[in-house]
Protein backbone atom coordinates (compact mmCIF):
# COMPACT_ATOMS: atom_id res chain seq x y z
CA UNK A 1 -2.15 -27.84 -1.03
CA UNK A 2 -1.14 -30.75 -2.72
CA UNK A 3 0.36 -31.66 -6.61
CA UNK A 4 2.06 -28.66 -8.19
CA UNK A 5 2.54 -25.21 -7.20
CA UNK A 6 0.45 -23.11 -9.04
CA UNK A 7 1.84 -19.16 -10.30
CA UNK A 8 1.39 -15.93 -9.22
CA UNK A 9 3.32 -12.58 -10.67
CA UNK A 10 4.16 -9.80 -8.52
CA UNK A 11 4.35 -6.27 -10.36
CA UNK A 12 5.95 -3.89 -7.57
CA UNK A 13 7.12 -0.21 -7.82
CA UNK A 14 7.71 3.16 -6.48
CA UNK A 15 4.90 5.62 -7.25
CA UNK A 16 4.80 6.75 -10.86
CA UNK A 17 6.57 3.94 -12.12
CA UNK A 18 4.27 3.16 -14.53
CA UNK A 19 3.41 -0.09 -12.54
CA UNK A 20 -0.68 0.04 -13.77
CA UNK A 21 0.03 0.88 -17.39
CA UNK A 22 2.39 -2.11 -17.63
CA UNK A 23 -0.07 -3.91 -15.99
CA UNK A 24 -2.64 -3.60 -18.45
CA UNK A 25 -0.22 -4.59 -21.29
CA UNK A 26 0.59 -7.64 -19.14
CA UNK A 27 -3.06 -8.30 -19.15
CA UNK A 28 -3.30 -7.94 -22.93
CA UNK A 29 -0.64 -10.25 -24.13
CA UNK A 30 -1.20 -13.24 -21.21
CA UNK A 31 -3.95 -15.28 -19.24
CA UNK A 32 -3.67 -12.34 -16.10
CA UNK A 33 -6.16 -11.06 -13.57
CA UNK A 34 -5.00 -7.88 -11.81
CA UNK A 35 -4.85 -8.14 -7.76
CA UNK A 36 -4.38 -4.60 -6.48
CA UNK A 37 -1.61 -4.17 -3.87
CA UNK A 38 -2.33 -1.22 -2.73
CA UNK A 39 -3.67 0.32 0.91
CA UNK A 40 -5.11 3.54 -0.71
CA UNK A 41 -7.09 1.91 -3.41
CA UNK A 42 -9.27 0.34 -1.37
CA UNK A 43 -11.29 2.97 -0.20
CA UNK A 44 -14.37 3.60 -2.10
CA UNK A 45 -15.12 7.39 -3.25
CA UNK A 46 -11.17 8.08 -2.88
CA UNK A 47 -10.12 8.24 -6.78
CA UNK A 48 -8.32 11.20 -7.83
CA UNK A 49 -5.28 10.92 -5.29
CA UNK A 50 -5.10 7.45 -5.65
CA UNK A 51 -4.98 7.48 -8.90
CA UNK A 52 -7.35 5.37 -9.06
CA UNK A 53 -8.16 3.68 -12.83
CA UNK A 54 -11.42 5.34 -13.92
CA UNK A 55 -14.70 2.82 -14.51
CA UNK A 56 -14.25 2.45 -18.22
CA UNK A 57 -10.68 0.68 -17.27
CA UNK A 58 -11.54 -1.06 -14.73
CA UNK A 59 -14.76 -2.67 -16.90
CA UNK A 60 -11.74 -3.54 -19.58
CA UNK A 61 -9.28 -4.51 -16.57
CA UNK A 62 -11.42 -5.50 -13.35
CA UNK A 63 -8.79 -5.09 -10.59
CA UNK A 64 -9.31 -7.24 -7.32
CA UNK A 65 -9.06 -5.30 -3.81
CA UNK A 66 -10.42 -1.58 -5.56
CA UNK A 67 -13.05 -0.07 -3.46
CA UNK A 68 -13.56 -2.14 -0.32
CA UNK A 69 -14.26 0.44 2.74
CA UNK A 70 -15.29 3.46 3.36
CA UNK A 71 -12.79 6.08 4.29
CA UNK A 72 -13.76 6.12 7.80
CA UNK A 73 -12.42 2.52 7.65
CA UNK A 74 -9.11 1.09 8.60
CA UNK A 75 -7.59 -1.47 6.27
CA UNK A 76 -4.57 -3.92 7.98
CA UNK A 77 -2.10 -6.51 6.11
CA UNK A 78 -3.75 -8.98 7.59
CA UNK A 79 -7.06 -8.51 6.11
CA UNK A 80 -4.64 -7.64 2.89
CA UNK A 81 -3.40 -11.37 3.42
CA UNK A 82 -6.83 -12.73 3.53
CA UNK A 83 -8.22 -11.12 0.56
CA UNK A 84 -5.26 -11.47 -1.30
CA UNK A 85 -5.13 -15.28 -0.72
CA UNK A 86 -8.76 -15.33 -1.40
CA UNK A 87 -8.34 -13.76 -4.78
CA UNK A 88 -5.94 -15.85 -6.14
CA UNK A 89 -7.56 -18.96 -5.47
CA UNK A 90 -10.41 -17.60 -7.52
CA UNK A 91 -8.40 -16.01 -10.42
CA UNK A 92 -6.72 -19.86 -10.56
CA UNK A 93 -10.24 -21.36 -10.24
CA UNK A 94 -11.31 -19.18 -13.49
CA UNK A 95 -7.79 -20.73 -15.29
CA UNK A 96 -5.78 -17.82 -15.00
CA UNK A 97 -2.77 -16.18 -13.25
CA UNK A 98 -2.92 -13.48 -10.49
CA UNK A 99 -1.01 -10.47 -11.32
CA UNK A 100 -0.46 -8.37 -8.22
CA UNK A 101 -0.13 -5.25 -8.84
CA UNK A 102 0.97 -2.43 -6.42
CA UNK A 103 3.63 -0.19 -4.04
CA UNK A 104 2.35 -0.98 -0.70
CA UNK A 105 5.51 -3.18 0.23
CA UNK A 106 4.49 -3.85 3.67
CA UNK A 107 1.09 -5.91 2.53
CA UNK A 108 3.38 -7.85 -0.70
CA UNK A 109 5.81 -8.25 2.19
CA UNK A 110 3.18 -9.69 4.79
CA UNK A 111 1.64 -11.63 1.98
CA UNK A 112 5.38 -13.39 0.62
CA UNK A 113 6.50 -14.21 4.14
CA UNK A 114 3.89 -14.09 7.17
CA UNK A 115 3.10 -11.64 9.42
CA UNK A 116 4.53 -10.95 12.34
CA UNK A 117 2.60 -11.88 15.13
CA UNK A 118 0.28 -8.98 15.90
CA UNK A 119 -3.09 -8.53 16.41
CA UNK A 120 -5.44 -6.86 13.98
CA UNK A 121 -6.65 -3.33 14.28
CA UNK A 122 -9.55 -2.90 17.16
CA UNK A 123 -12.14 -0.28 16.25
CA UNK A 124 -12.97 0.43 20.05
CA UNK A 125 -9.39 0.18 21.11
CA UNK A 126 -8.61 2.36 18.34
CA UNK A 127 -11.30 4.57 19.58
CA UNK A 128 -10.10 5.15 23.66
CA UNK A 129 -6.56 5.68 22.42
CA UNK A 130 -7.59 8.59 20.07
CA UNK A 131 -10.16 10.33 22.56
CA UNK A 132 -7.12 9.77 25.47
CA UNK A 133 -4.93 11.68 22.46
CA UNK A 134 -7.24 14.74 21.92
CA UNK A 135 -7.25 14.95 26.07
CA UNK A 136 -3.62 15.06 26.38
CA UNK A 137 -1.43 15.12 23.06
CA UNK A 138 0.54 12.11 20.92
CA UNK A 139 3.62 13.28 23.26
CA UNK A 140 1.80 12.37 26.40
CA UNK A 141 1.08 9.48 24.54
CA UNK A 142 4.31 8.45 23.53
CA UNK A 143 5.56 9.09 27.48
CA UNK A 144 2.73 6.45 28.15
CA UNK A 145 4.06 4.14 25.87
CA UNK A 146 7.71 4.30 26.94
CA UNK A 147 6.52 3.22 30.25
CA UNK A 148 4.81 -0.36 28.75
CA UNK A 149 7.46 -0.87 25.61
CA UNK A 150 10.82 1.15 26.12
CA UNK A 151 11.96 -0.50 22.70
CA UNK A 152 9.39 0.78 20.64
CA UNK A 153 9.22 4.02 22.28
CA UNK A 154 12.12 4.33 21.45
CA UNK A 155 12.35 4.16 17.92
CA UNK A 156 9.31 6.09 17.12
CA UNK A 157 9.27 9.89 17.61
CA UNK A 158 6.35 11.55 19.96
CA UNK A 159 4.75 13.21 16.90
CA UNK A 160 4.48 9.43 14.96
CA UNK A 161 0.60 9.42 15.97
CA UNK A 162 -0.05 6.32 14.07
CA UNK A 163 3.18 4.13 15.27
CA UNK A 164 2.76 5.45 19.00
CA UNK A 165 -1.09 4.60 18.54
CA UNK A 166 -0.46 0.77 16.95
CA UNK A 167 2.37 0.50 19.84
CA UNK A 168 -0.16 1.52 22.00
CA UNK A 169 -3.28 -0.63 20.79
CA UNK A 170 -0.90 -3.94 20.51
CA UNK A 171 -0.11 -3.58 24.39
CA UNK A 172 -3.49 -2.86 25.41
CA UNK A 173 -5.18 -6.11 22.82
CA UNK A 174 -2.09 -8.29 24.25
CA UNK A 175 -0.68 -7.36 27.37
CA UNK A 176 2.26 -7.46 25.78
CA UNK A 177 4.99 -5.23 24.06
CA UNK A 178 4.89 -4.74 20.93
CA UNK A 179 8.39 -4.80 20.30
CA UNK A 180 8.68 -8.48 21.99
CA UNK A 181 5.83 -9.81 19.67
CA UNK A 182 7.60 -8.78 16.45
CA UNK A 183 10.83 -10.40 17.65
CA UNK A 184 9.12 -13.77 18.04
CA UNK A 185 9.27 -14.53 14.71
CA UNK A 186 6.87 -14.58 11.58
CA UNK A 187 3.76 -16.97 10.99
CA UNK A 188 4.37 -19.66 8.89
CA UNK A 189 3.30 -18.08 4.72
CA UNK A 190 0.61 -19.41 3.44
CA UNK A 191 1.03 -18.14 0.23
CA UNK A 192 1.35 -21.90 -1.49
CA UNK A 193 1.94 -20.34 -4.92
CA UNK A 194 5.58 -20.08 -6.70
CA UNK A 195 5.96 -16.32 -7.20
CA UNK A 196 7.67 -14.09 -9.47
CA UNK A 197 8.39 -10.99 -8.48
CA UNK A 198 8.97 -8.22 -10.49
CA UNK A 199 10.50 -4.53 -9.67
CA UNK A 200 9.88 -1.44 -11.03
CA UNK A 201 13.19 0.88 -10.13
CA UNK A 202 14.32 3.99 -12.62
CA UNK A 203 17.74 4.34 -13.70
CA UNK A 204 17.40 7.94 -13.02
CA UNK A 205 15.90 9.56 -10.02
CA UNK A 206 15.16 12.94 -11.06
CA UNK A 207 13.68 11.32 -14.23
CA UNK A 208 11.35 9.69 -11.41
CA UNK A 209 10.82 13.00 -9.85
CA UNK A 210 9.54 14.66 -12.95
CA UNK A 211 7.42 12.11 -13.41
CA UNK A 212 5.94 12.69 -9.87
CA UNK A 213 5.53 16.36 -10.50
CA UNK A 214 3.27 16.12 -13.47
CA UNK A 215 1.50 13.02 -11.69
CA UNK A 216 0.61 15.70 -8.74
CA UNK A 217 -0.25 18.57 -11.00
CA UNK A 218 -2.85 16.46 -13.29
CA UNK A 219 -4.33 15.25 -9.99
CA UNK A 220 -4.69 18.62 -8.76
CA UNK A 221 -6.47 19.76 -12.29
CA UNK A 222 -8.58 16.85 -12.04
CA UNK A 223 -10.15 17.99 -8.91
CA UNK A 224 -8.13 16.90 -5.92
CA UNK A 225 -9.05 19.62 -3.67
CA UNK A 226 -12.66 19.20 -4.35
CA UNK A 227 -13.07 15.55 -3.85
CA UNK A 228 -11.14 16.16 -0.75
CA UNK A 229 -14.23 18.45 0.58
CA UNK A 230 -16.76 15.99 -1.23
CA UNK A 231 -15.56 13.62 1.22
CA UNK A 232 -15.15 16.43 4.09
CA UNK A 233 -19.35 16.41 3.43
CA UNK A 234 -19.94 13.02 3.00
CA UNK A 235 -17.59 11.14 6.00
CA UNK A 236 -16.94 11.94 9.65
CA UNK A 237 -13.45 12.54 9.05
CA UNK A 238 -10.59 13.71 10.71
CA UNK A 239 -6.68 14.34 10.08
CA UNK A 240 -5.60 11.12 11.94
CA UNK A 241 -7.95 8.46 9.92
CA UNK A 242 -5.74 6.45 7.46
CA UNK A 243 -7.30 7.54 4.87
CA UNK A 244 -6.54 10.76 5.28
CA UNK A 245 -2.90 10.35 6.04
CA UNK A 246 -2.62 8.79 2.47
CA UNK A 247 -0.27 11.35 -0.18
CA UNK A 248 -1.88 14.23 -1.29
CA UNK A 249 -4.64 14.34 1.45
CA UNK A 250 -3.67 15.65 3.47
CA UNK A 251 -1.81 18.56 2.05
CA UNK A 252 -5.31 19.33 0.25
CA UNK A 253 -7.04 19.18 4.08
CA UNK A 254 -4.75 21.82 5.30
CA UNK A 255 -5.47 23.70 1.89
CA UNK A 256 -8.78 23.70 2.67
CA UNK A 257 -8.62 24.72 6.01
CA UNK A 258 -6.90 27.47 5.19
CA UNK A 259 -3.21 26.31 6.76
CA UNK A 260 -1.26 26.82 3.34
CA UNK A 261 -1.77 27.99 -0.18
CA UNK A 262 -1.96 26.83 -2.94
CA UNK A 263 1.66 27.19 -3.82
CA UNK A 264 2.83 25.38 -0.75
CA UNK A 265 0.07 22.81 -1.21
CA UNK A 266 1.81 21.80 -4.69
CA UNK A 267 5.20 21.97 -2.97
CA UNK A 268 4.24 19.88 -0.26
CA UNK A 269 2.15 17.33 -2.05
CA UNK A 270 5.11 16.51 -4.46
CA UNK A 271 7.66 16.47 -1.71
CA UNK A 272 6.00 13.60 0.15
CA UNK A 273 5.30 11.67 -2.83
CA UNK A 274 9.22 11.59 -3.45
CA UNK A 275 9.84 10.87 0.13
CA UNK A 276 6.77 7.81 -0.59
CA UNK A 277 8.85 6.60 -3.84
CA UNK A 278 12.02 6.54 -1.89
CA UNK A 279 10.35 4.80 0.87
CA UNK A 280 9.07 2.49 -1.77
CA UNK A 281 12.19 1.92 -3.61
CA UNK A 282 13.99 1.00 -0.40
CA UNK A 283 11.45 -1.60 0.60
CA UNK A 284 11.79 -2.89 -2.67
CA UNK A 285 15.39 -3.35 -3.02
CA UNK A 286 15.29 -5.15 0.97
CA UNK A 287 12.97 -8.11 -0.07
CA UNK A 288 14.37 -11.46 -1.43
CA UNK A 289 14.78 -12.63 -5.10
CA UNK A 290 13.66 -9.62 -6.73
CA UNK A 291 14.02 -9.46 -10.72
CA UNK A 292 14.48 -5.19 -11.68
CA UNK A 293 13.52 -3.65 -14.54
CA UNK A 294 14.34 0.23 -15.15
CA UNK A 295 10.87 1.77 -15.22
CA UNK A 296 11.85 4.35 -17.99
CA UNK A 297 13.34 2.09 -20.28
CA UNK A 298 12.40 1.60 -23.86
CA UNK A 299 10.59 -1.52 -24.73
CA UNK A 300 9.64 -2.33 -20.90
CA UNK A 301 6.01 -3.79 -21.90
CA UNK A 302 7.86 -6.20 -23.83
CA UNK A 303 10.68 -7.33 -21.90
CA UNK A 304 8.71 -7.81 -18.71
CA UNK A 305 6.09 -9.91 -20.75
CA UNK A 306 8.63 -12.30 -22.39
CA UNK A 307 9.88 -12.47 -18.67
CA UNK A 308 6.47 -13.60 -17.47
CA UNK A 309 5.52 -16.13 -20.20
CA UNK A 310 9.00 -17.92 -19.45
CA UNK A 311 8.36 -17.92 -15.96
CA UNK A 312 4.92 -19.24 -16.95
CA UNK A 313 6.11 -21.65 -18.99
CA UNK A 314 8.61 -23.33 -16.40
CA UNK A 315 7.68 -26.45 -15.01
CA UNK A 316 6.05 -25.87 -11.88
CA UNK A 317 7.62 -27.75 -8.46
CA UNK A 318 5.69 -29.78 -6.46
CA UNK A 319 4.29 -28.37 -3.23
């Protein structure tokens, strides 16, 4: 790309940080398109645990990357990278500014500075390892592994079906560990936009943690449970798809299937979102040139738009 670097605003945050509200305002007050960052939006039919913008706001506030694949589907960061790329070039094509939006740190992560250099996801690959799983257990599995990459074995616990399973699929796609292709180094970015990235961290955890709480209960009253059967009906699912590893999911499968009540599904359910925020926040506060803002401050919309038009209003480098 040649002439001047063109923008693009990054909006990360831990879950229930308010990160798609402030989007909107962002949207309101400056030339923005919303890019979601996000690995559980994009399956279609999944909208109450993803808490998912309903139709009427995404008409008002079209979000790119929202309902791409079925649940049955597998969604990587380097499809993420594609689309992403992708959708900025048209946002900038239409004369305005991507605003990525989003918690999945791994995919604004893979997007900022390269991936690593690993294949992509192989359906039939996928496929053996899981039917070789049911046989003989992720254990087995992770014995198998420790005798083709030691290092990754060993940082990944037996029960870690969908590490031991990527560790697993890598070797078999590559003939090579997986642990030796991530040390090689990253692919060159080519993200050839200046960025400015913005995160979302509270200045009070359990503040956070409420938040989460009444995030979990309106998605239960919503119908959480019963979208989770709708899609028990409608999709050849299972426990171990990624879909239904996402937050909330699987707590309501185990509902369902009679493993734990309803007490211990809302005890559950909020306890992993917390462990997803912390998860979240710690990813956050590891990447480079990161401006904060507390998420439960007063006056937020504001101060993180006055933020953006400056940045927007800098002269761009050359590329």
């Amino acid at each position: 790309m040649s002439g001047h670097l063109p923008p693009a605003i990054f909006l990360l945050g831990p879950t229930a940080s308010g990160k798609t509200a402030l989007a909107m305002e962002l949207v309101d007050r400056l030339p923005l398109e919303i890019i979601s960052v996000d690995s559980a939006l994009v399956y279609r039919e999944m909208n109450v645990g993803t808490a998912k913008p309903d139709a009427a706001t995404l008409a008002k506030y079209p979000h790119q990357l929202v309902d791409l694949i079925d649940p049955t589907e597998a969604y990587s960061a380097a499809r993420f990278c594609r689309d992403a790329r992708q959708a900025t070039a048209e946002i900038h094509a239409r004369g305005k500014v991507p605003l990525l939006v989003g918690g999945t740190m791994l995919y604004a992560k893979a997007l900022l500075e390269g991936l690593s250099q690993l294949p992509e996801a192989d359906a039939e690959v996928r496929a053996e390892l899981e039917a070789q799983a049911a046989r003989i257990g992720w254990p087995a599995m992770h014995a198998e592994l420790a005798k083709v990459d030691a290092a990754s074995a060993a940082r990944l616990k037996p029960n870690d079906s969908q590490r031991v399973q990527r560790a697993l699929e890598v070797h078999r796609l590559t003939g090579e560990p997986m642990s030796a292709l991530q040390t090689r180094g990253q692919q060159p970015s080519a993200f050839a936009w200046r960025a400015l990235k913005i995160g979302l961290i509270p200045s009070d955890r359990a503040l956070l943690h409420q938040r989460i709480a009444l995030r979990f209960d309106a998605m239960l009253a919503a119908g959480l449970v019963e979208e989770v059967r709708m899609l028990r009906s409608r999709y050849a699912l299972h426990t171990e798809l990624p879909s239904m590893r996402c937050v909330g999911y699987r707590q309501a499968w185990q509902f369902i299937d009679g493993e734990i009540d309803q007490n211990t599904l809302r005890e559950t359910g909020i306890a992993a979102t917390r462990q997803l925020a912390k998860r979240q926040m710690t990813w956050l506060r590891g990447m480079t040139a990161v401006e904060t803002f507390d998420c439960l401050g007063a006056g937020l919309g504001a101060q993180v738009a006055a933020r953006c038009a400056q940045f927007l209003a800098e002269p761009a480098p050359r590329a």
